[in-house]
N, C-alpha and C. Protein backbone atom coordinates (compact mmCIF):
# COMPACT_ATOMS: atom_id res chain seq x y z
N UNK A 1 126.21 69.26 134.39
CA UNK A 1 127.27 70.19 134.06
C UNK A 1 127.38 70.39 132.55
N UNK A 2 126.95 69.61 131.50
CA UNK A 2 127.30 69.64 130.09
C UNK A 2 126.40 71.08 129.73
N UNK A 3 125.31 71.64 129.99
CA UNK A 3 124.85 72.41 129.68
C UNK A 3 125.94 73.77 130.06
N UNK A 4 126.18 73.58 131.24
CA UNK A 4 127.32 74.78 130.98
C UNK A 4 128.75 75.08 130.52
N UNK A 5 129.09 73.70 130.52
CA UNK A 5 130.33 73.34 129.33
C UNK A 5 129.79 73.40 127.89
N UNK A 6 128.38 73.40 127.61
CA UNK A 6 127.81 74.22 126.14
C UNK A 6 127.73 75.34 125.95
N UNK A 7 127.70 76.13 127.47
CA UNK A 7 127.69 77.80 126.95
C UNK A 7 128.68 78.24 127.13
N UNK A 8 129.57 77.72 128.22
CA UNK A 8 131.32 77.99 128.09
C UNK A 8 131.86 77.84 126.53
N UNK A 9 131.76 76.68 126.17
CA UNK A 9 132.04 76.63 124.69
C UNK A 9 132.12 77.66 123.53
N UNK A 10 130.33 77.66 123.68
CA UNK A 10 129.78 78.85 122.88
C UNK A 10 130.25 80.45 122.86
N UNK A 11 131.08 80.47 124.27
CA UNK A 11 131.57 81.84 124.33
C UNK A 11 132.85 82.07 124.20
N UNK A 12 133.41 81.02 124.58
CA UNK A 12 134.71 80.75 124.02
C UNK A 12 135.05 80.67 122.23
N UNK A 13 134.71 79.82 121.64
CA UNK A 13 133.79 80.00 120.44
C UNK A 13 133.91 81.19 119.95
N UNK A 14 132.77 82.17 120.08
CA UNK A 14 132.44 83.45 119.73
C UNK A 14 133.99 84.55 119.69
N UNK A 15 134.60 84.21 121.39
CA UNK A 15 135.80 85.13 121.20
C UNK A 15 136.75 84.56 120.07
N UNK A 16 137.38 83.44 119.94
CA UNK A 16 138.22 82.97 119.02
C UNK A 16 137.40 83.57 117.15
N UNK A 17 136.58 82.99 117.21
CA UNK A 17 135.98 83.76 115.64
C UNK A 17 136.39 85.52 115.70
N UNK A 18 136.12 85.87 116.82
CA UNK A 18 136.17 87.10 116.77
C UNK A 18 137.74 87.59 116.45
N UNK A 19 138.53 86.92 117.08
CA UNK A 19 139.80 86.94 117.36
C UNK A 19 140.30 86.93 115.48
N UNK A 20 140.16 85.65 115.16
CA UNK A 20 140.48 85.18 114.23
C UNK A 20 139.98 86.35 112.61
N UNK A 21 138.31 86.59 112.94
CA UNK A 21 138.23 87.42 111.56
C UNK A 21 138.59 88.88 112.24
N UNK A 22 138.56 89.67 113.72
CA UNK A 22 139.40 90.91 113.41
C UNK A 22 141.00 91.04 112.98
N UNK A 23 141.18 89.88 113.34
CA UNK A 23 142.84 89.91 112.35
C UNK A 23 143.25 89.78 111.32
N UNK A 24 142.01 88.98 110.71
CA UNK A 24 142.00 88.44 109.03
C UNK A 24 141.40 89.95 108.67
N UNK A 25 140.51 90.95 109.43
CA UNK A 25 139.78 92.22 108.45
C UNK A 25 141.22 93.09 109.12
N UNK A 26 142.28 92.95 110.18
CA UNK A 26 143.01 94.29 110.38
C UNK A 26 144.16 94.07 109.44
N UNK A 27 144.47 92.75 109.04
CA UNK A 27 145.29 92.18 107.86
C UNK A 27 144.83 93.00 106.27
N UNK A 28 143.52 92.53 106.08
CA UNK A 28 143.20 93.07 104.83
C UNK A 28 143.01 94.84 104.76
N UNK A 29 142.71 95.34 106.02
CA UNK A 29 141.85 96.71 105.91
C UNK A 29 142.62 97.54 106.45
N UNK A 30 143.38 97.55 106.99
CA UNK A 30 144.40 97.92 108.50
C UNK A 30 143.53 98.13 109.84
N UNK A 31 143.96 98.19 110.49
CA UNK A 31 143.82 98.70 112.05
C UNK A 31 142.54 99.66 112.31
N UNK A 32 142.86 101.00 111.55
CA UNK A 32 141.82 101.65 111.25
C UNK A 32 140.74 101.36 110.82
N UNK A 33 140.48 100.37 110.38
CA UNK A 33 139.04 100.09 110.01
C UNK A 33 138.11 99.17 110.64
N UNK A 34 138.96 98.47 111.87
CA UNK A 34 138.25 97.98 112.33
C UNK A 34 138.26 98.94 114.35
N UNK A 35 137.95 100.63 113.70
CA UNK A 35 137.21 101.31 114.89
C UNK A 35 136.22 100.41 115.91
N UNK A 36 136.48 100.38 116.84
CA UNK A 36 135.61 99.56 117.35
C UNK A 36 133.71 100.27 117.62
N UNK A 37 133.97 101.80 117.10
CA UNK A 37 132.64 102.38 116.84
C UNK A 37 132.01 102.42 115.41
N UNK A 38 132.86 101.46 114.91
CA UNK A 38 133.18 101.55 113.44
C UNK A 38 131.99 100.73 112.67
N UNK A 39 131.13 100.72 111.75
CA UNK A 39 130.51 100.13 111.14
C UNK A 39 130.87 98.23 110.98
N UNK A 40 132.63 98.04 110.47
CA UNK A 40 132.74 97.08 110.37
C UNK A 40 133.20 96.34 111.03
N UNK A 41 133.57 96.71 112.74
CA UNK A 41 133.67 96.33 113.87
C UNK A 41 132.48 95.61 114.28
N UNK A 42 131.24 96.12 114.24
CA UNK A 42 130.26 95.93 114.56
C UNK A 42 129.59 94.44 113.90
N UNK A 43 130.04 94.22 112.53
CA UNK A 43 129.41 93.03 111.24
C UNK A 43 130.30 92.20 111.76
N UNK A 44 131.68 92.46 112.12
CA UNK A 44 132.58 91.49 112.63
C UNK A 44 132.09 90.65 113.57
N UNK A 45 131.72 91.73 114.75
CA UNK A 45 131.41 90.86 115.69
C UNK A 45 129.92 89.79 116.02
N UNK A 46 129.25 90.85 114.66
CA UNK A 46 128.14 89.63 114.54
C UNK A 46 128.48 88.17 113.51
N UNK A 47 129.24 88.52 112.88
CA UNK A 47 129.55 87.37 112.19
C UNK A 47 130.44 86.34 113.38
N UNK A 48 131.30 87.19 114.11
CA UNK A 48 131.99 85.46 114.94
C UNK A 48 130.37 85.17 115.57
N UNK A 49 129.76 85.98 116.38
CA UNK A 49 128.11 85.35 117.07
C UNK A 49 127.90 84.38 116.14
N UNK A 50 127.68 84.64 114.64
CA UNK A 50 126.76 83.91 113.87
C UNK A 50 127.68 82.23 114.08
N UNK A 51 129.03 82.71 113.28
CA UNK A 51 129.81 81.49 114.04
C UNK A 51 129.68 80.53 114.64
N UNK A 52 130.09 80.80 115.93
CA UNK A 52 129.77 80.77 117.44
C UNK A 52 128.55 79.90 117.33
N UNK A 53 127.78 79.86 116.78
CA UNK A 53 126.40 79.94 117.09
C UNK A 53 125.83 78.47 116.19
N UNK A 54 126.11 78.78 115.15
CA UNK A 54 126.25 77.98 113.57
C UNK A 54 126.66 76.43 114.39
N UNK A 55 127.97 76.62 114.86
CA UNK A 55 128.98 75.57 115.15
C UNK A 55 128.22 74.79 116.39
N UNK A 56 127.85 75.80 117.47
CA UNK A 56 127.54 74.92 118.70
C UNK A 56 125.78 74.15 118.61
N UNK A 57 125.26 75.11 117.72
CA UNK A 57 123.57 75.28 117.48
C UNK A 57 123.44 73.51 116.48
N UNK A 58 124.36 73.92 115.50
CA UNK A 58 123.99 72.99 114.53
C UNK A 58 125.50 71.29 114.54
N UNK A 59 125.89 71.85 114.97
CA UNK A 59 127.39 70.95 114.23
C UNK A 59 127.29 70.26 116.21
N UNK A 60 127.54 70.49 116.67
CA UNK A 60 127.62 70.00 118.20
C UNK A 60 126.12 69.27 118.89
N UNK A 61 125.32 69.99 118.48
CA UNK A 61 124.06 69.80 119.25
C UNK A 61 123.13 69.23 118.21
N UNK A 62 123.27 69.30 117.08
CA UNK A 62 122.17 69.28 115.96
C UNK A 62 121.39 69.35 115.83
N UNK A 63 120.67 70.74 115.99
CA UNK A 63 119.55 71.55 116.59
C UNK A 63 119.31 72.24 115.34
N UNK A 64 117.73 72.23 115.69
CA UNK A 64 117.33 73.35 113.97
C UNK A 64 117.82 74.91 114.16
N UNK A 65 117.87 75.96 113.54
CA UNK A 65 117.61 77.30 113.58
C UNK A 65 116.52 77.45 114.45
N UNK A 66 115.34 77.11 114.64
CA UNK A 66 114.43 77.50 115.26
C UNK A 66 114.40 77.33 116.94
N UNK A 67 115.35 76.72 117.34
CA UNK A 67 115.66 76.58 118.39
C UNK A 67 115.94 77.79 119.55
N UNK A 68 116.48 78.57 118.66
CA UNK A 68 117.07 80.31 119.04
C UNK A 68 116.05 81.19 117.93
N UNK A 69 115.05 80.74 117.69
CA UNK A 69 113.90 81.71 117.00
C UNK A 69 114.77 82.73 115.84
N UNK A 70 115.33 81.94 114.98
CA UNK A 70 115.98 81.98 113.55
C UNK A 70 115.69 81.20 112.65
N UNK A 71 114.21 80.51 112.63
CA UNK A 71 114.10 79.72 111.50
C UNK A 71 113.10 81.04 110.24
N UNK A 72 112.52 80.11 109.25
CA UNK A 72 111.84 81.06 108.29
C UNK A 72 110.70 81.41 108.66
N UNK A 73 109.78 80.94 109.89
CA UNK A 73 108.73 81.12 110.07
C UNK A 73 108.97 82.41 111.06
N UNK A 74 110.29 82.85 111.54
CA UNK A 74 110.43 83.49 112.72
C UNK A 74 110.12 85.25 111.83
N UNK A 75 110.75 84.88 110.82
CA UNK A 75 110.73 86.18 109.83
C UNK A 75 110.05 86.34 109.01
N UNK A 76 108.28 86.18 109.49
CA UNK A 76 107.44 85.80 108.94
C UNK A 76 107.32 87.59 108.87
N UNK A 77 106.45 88.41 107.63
CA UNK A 77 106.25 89.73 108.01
C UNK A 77 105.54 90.09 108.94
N UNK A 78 104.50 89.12 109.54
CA UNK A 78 103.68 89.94 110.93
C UNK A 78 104.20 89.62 111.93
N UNK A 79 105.24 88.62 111.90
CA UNK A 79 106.07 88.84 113.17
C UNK A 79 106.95 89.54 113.48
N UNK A 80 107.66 90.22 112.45
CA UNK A 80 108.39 91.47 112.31
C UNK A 80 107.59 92.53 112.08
N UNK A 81 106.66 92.79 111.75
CA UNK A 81 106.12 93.96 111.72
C UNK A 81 105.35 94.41 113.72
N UNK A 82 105.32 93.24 113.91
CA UNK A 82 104.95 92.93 115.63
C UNK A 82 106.16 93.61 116.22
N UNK A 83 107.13 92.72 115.90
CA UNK A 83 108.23 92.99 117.05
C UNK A 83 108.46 94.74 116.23
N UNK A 84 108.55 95.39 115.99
CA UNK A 84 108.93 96.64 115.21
C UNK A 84 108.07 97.40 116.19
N UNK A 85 107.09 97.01 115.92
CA UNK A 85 105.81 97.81 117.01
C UNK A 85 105.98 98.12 118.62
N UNK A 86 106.36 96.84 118.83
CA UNK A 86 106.68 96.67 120.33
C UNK A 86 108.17 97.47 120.47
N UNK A 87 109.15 96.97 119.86
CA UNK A 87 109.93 97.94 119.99
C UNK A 87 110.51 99.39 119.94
N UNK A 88 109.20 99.49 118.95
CA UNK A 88 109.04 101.54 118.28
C UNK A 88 108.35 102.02 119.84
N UNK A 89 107.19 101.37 120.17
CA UNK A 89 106.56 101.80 121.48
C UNK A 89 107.50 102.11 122.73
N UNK A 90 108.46 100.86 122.78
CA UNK A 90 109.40 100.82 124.41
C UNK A 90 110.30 102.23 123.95
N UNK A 91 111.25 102.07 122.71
CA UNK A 91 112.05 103.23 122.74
C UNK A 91 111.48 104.76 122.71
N UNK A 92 110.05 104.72 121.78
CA UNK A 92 109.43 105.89 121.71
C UNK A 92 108.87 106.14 123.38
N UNK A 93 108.67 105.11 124.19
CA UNK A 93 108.03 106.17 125.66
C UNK A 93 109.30 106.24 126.67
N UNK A 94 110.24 105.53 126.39
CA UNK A 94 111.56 105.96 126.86
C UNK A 94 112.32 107.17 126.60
N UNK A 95 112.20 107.58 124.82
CA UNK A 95 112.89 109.07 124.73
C UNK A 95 111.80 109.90 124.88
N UNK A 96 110.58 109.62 124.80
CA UNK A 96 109.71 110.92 125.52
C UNK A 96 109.76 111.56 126.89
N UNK A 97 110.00 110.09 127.57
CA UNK A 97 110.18 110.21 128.63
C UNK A 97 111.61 111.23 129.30
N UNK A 98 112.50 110.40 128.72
CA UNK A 98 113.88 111.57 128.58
C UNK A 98 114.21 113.23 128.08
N UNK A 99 113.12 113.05 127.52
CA UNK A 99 113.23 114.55 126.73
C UNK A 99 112.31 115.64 127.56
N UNK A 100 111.09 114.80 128.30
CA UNK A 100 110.72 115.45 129.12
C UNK A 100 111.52 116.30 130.43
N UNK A 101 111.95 115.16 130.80
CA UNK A 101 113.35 115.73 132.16
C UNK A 101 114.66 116.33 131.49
N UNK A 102 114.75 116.33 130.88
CA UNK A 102 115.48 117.40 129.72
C UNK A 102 116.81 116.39 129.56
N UNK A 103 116.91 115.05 129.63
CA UNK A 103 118.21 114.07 129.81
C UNK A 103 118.19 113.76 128.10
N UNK A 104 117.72 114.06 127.46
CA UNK A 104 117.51 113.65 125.92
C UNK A 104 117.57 115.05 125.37
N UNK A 105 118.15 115.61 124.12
CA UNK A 105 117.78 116.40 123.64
C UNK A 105 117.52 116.63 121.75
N UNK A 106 116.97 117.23 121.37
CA UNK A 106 117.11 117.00 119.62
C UNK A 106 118.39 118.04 118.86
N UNK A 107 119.22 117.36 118.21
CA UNK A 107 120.10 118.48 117.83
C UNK A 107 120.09 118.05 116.33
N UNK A 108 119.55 119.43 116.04
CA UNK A 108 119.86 119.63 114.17
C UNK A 108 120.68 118.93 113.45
N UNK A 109 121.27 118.54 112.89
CA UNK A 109 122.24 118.22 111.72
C UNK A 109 121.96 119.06 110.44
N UNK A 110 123.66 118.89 110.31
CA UNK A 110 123.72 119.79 109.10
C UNK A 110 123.28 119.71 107.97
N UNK A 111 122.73 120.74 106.91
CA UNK A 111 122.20 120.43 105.77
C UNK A 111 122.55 119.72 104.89
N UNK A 112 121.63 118.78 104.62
CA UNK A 112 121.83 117.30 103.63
C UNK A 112 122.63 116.23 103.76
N UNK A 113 122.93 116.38 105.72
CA UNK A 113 123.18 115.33 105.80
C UNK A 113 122.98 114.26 106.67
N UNK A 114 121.05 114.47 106.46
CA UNK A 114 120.31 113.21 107.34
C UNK A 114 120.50 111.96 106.81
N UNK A 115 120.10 111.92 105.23
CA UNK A 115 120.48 110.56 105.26
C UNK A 115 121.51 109.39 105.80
N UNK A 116 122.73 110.49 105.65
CA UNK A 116 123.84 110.23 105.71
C UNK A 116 124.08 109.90 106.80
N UNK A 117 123.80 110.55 107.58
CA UNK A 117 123.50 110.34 109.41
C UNK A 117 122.89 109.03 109.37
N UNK A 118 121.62 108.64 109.08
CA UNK A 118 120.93 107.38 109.05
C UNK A 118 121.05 106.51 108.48
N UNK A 119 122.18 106.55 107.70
CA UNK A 119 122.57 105.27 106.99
C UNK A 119 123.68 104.78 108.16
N UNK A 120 124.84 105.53 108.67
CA UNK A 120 125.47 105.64 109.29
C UNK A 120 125.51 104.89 110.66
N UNK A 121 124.35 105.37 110.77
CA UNK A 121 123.79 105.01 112.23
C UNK A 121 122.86 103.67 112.50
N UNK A 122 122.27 103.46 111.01
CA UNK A 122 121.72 101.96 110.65
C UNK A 122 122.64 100.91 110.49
N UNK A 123 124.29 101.46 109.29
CA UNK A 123 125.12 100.31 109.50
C UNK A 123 125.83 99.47 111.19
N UNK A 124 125.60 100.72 112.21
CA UNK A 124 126.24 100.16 113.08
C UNK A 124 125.56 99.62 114.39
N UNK A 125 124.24 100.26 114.37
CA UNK A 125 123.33 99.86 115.35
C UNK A 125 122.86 98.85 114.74
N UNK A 126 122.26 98.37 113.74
CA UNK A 126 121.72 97.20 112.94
C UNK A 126 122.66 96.01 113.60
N UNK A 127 123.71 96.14 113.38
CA UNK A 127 124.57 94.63 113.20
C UNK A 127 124.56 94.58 114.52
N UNK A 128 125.09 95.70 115.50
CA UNK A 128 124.98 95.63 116.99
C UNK A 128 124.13 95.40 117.79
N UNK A 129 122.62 95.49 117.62
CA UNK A 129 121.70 94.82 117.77
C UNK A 129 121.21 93.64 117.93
N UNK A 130 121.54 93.34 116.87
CA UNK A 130 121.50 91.62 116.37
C UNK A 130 122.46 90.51 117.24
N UNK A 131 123.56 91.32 117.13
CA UNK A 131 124.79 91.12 118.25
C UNK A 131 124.50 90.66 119.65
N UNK A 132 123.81 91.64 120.18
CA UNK A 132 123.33 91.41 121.17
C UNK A 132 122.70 90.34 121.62
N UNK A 133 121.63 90.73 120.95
CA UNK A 133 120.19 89.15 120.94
C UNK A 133 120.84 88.18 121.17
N UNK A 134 121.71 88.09 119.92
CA UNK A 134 122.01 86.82 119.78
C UNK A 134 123.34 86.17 120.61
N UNK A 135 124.37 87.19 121.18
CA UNK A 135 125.54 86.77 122.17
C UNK A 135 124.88 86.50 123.34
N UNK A 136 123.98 87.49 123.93
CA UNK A 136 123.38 87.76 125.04
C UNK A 136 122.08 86.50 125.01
N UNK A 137 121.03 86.87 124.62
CA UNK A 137 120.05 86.03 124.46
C UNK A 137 119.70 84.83 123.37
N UNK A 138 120.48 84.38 122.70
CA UNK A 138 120.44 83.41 121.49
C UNK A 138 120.95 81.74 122.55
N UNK A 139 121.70 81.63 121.82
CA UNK A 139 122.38 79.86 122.25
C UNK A 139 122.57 79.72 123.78
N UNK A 140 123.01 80.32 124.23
CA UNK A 140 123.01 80.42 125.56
C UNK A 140 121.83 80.14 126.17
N UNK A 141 120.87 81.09 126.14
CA UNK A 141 119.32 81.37 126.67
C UNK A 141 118.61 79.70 126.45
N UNK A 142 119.07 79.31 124.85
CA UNK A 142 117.99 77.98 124.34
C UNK A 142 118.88 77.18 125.15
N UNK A 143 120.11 77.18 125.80
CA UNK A 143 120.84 75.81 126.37
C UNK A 143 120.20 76.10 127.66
N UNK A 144 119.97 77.16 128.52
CA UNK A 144 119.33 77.22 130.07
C UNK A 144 117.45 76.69 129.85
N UNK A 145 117.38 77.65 128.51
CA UNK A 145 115.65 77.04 128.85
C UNK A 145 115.65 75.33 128.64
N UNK A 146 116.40 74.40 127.83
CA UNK A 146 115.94 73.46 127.80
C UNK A 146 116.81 72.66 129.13
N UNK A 147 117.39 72.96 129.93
CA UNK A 147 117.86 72.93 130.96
C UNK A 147 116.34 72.07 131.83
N UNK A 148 115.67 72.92 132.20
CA UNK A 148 114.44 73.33 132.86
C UNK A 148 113.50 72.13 132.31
């Protein structure tokens, strides 16, 4: 049972950080800024993960980073330039695929303001991303595989 009183923890964990810094950022920023489509909604909630994660990964278990494939060797450049690949491929034959059946479509944006769009869209998918991996597949995932 301790393995799942480690990921109960861990998620419990995660909500309280979360809890704790969206009130400390709706304190400092107001309400409004922490949109939950919002750029800094998004860093929030990767920072309680990181948390979350920090606390049960290292301080509870005393486990390296590499455990959840976050050490320095993980962010080696050909392993990121790998995973980039693999992932440019899945999303690129997925929206081809969509755009074919007409469920995807391309819509213009207005003049001069792609970057702007893509910065936009990098601050909040970036952190949400990461988010993921790591709520979804990070500490959790390494407490079931060594389960086994």
């Amino acid at each position: 049972m301790r393995p799942f009183g480690l990921i109960i923890g861990f998620y419990l964990l995660a909500f309280i950080f979360l809890a704790v810094l969206g009130a400390a950022g709706a304190a400092a920023l107001g309400e409004a800024a922490l949109d939950s489509s919002g750029p800094l909604m998004q860093w929030v909630t990767l920072a309680s993960t990181l948390g979350a994660t920090y606390v049960m990964l290292r301080r509870v278990e005393k486990l390296p980073w590499a455990t959840i494939g976050l050490d320095a060797r993980a962010a080696a450049p050909p392993i990121l330039l790998k995973g980039a690949a693999y992932g440019a491929v899945a999303i690129g034959v997925a929206s081809l695929l969509l755009l074919a059946v007409q469920q995807l479509q391309i819509v213009t944006a207005p003049d001069g303001s792609w970057w702007g769009t893509a910065g936009r869209a990098t601050a909040v998918l970036l952190p949400a991303a990461f988010f993921e991996e790591l709520f979804i597949r990070g500490y959790a995932f390494s407490v079931l595989r060594r389960m086994a």
